[in-house]
C-alpha atoms as a PDB file:
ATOM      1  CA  UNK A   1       4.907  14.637   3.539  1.00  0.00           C
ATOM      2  CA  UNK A   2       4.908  16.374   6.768  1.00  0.00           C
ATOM      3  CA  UNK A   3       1.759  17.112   8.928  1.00  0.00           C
ATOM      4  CA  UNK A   4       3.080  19.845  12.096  1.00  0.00           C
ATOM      5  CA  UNK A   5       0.534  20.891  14.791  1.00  0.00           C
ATOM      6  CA  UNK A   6      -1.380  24.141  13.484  1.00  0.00           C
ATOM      7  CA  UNK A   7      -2.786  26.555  15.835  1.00  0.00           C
ATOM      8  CA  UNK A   8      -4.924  24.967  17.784  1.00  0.00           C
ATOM      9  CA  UNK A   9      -3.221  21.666  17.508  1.00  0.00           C
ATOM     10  CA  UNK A  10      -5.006  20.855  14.074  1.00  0.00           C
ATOM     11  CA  UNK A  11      -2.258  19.090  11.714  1.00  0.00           C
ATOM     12  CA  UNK A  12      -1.257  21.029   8.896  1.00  0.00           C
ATOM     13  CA  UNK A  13      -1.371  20.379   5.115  1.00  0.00           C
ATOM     14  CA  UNK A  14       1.724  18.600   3.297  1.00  0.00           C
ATOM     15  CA  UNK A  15       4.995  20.528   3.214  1.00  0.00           C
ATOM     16  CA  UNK A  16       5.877  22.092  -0.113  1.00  0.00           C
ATOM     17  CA  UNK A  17       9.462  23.079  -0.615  1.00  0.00           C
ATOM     18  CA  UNK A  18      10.337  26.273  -2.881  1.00  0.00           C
ATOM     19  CA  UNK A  19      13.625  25.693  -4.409  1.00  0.00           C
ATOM     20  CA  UNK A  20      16.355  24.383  -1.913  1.00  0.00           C
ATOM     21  CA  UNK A  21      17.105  25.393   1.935  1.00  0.00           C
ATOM     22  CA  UNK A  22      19.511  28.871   1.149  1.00  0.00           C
ATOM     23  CA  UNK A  23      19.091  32.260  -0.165  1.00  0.00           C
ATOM     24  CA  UNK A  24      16.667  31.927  -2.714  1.00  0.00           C
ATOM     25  CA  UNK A  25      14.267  29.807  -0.874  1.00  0.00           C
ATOM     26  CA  UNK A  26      14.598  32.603   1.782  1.00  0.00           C
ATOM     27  CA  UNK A  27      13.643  35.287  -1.296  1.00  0.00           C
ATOM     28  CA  UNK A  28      10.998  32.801  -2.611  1.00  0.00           C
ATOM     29  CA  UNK A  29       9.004  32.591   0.559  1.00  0.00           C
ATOM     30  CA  UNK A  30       9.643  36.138   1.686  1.00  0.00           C
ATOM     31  CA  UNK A  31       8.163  36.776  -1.821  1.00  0.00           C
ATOM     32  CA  UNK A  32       5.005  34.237  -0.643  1.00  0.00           C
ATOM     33  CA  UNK A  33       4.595  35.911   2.751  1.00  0.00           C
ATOM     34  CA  UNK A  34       4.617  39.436   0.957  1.00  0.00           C
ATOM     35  CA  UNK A  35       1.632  38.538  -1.631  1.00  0.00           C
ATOM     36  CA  UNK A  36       4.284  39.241  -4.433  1.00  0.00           C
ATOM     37  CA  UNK A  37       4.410  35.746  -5.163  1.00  0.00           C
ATOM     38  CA  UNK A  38       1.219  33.878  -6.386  1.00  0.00           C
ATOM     39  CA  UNK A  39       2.804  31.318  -9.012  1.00  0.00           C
ATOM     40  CA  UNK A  40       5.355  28.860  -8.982  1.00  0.00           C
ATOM     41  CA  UNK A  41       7.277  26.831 -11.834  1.00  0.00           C
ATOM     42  CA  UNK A  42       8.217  22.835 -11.825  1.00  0.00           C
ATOM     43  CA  UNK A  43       9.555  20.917 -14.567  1.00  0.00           C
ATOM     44  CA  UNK A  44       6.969  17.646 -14.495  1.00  0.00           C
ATOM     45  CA  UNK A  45       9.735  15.246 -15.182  1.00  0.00           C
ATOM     46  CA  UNK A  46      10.485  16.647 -11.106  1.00  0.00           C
ATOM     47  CA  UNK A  47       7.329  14.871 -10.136  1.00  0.00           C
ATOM     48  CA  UNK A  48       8.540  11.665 -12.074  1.00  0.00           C
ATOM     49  CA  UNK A  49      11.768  11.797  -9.684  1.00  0.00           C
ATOM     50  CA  UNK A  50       9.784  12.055  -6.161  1.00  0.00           C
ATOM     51  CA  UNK A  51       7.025  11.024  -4.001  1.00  0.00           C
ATOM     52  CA  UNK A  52       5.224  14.334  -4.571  1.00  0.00           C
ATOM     53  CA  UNK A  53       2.216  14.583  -6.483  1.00  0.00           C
ATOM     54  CA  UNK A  54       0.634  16.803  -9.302  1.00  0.00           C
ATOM     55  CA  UNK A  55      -1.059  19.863  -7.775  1.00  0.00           C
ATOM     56  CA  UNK A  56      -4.354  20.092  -7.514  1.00  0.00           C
ATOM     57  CA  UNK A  57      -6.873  23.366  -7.619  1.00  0.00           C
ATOM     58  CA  UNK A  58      -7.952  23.274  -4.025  1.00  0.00           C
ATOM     59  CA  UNK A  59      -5.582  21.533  -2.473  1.00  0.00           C
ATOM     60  CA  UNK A  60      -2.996  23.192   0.381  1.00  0.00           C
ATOM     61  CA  UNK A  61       0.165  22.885   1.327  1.00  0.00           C
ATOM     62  CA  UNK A  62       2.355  24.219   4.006  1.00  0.00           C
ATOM     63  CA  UNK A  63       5.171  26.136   3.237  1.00  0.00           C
ATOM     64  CA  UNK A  64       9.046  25.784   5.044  1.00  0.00           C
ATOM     65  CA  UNK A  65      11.469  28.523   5.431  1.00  0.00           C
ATOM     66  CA  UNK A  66      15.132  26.704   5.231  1.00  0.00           C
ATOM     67  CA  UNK A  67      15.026  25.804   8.499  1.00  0.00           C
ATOM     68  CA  UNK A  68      12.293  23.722   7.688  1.00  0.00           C
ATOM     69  CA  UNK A  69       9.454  25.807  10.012  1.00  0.00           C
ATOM     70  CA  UNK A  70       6.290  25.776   8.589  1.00  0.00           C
ATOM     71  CA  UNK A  71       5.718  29.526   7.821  1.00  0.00           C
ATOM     72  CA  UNK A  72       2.734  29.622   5.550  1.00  0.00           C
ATOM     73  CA  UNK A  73      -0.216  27.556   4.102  1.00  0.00           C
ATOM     74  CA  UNK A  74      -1.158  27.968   0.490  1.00  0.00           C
ATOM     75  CA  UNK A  75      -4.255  26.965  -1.567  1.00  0.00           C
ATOM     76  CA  UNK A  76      -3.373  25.595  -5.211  1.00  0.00           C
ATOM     77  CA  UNK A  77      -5.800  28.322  -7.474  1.00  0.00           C
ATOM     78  CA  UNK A  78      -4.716  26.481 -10.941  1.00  0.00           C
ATOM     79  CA  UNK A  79      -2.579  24.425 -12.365  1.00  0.00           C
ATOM     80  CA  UNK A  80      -1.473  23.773 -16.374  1.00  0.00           C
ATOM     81  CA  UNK A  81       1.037  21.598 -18.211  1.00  0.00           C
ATOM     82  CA  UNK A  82       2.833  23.031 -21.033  1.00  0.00           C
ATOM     83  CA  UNK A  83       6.058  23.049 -23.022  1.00  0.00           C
ATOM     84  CA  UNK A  84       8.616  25.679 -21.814  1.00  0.00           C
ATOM     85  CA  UNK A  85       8.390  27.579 -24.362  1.00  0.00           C
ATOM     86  CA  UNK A  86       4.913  28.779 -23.822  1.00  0.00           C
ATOM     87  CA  UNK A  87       5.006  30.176 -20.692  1.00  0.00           C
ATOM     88  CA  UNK A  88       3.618  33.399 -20.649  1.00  0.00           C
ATOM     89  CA  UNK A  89       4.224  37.231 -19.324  1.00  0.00           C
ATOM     90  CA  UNK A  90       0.982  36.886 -16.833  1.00  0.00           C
ATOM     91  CA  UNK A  91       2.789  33.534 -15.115  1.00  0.00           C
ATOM     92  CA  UNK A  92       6.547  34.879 -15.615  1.00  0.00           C
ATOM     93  CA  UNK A  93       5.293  38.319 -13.391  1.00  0.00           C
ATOM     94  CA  UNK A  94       3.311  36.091 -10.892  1.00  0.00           C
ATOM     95  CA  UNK A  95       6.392  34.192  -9.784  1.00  0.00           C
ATOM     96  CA  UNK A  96       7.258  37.901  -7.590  1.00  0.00           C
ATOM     97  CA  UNK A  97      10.794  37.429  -8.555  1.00  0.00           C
ATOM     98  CA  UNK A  98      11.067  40.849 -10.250  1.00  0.00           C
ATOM     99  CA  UNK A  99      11.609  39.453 -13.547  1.00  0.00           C
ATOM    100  CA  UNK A 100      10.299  42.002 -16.668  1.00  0.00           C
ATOM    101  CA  UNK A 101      10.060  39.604 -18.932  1.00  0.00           C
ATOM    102  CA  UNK A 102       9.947  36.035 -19.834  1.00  0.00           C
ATOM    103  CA  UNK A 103      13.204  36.090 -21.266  1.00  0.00           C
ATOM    104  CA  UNK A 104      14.113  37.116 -17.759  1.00  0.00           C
ATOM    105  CA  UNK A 105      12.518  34.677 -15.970  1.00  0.00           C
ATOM    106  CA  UNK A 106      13.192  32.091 -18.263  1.00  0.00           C
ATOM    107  CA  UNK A 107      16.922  32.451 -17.298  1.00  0.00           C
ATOM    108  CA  UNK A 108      16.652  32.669 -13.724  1.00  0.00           C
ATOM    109  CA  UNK A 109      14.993  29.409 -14.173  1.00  0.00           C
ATOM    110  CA  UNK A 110      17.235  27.449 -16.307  1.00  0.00           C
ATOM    111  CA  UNK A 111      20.311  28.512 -14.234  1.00  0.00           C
ATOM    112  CA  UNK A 112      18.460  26.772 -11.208  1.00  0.00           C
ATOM    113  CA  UNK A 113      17.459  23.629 -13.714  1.00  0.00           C
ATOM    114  CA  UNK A 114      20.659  23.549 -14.783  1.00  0.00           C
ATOM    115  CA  UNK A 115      22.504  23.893 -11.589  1.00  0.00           C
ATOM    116  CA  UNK A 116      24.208  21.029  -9.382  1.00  0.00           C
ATOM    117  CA  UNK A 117      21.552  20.798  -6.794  1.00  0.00           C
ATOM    118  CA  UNK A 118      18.598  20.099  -9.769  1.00  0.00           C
ATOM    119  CA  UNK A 119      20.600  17.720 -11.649  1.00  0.00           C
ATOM    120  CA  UNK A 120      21.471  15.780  -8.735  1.00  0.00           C
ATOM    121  CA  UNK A 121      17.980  15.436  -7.624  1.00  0.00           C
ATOM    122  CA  UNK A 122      17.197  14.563 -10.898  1.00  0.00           C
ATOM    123  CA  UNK A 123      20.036  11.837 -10.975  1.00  0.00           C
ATOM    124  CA  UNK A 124      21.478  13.130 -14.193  1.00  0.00           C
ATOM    125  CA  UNK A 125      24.465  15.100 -14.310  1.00  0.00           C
ATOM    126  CA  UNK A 126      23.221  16.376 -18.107  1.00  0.00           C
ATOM    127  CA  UNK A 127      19.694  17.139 -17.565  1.00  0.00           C
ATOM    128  CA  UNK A 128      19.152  20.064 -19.730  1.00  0.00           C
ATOM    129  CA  UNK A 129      15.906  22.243 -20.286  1.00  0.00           C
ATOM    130  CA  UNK A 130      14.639  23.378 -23.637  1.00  0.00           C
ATOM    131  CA  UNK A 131      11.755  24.862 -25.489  1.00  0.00           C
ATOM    132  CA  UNK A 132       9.527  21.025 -25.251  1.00  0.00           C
ATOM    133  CA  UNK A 133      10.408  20.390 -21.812  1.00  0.00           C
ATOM    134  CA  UNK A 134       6.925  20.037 -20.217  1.00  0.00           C
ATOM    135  CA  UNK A 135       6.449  22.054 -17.002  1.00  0.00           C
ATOM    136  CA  UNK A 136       3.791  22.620 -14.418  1.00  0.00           C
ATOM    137  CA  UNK A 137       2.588  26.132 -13.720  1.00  0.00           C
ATOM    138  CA  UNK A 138       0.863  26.729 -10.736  1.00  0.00           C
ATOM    139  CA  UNK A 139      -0.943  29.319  -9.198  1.00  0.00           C
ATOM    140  CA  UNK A 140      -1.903  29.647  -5.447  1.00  0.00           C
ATOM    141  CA  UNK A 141      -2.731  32.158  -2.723  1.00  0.00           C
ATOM    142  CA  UNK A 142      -1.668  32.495   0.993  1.00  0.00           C
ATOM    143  CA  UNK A 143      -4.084  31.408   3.282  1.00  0.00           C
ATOM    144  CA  UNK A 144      -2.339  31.818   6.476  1.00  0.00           C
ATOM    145  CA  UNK A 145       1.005  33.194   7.376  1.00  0.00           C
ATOM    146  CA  UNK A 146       1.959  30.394  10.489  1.00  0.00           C
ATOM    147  CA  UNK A 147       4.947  32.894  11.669  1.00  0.00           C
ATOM    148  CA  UNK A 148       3.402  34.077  14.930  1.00  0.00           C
ATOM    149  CA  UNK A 149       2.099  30.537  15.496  1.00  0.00           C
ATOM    150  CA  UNK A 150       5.336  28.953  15.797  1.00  0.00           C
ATOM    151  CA  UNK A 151       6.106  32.206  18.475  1.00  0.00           C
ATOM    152  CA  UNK A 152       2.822  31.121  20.585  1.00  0.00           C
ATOM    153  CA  UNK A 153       3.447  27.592  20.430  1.00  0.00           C
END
């Protein structure tokens, strides 16, 4: 975990990473910065293959663009385990990906699960998703948006 100056000099939360440095980190966090996106998706087993922790209600993190420059802090609002199959309409809309439904969103996520960069961060070329698989849904807000900071500093 990373701690970068704030304004003021004050150290900033932990770094949370949306997805992987590229495009859709780049839509994720424009999605953050914009308000559109107050919820975010992670299989728990993903928490089994790092040093990052469970989200906590109240805790913040900062939030890097793919250049890794801390462009936002977020406050964790609520967090809930449950099997993939159960996520709802309410969380699927929250993500601000511009998904109509869950079947929508549910694909958009298993083609990232299911893509080279997840499986090899999971360290299993067959990791597969399905209705069971546990997964953490989290909701948060934007505290601060840390763009113009890095332009004063």
């Amino acid at each position: 975990m990373t701690h970068t100056p704030g304004a003021g000099g004050a150290p900033l939360p932990p770094v949370v990473e949306f997805a992987f440095p590229g495009p859709l980190r780049d839509r994720l966090v424009a999605a953050i910065l914009s308000g559109k996106k107050t919820s975010t998706t992670t299989l728990l087993a993903e928490f089994d293959h790092s040093d990052e922790e469970m989200p906590e209600v109240g805790t913040r993190a900062t939030v890097v663009d793919s250049a890794a420059r801390p462009v936002a802090v977020i406050e964790v609002t609520g967090v809930r385990t449950v099997p993939l199959g159960e996520v709802d309409l309410e969380h699927a809309l929250a993500e601000g990906e511009g998904d109509a439904s869950v079947a929508e969103w549910r694909a958009g996520h298993e083609r990232f699960w299911r893509g080279p960069e997840m499986r090899a961060a999971m360290g299993d070329a067959w990791f597969e998703v399905d209705d069971a698989t546990p997964v953490v849904l989290e909701r948060f807000r934007l505290v601060a948006d840390l763009r113009g900071a890095a332009d004063r500093g």
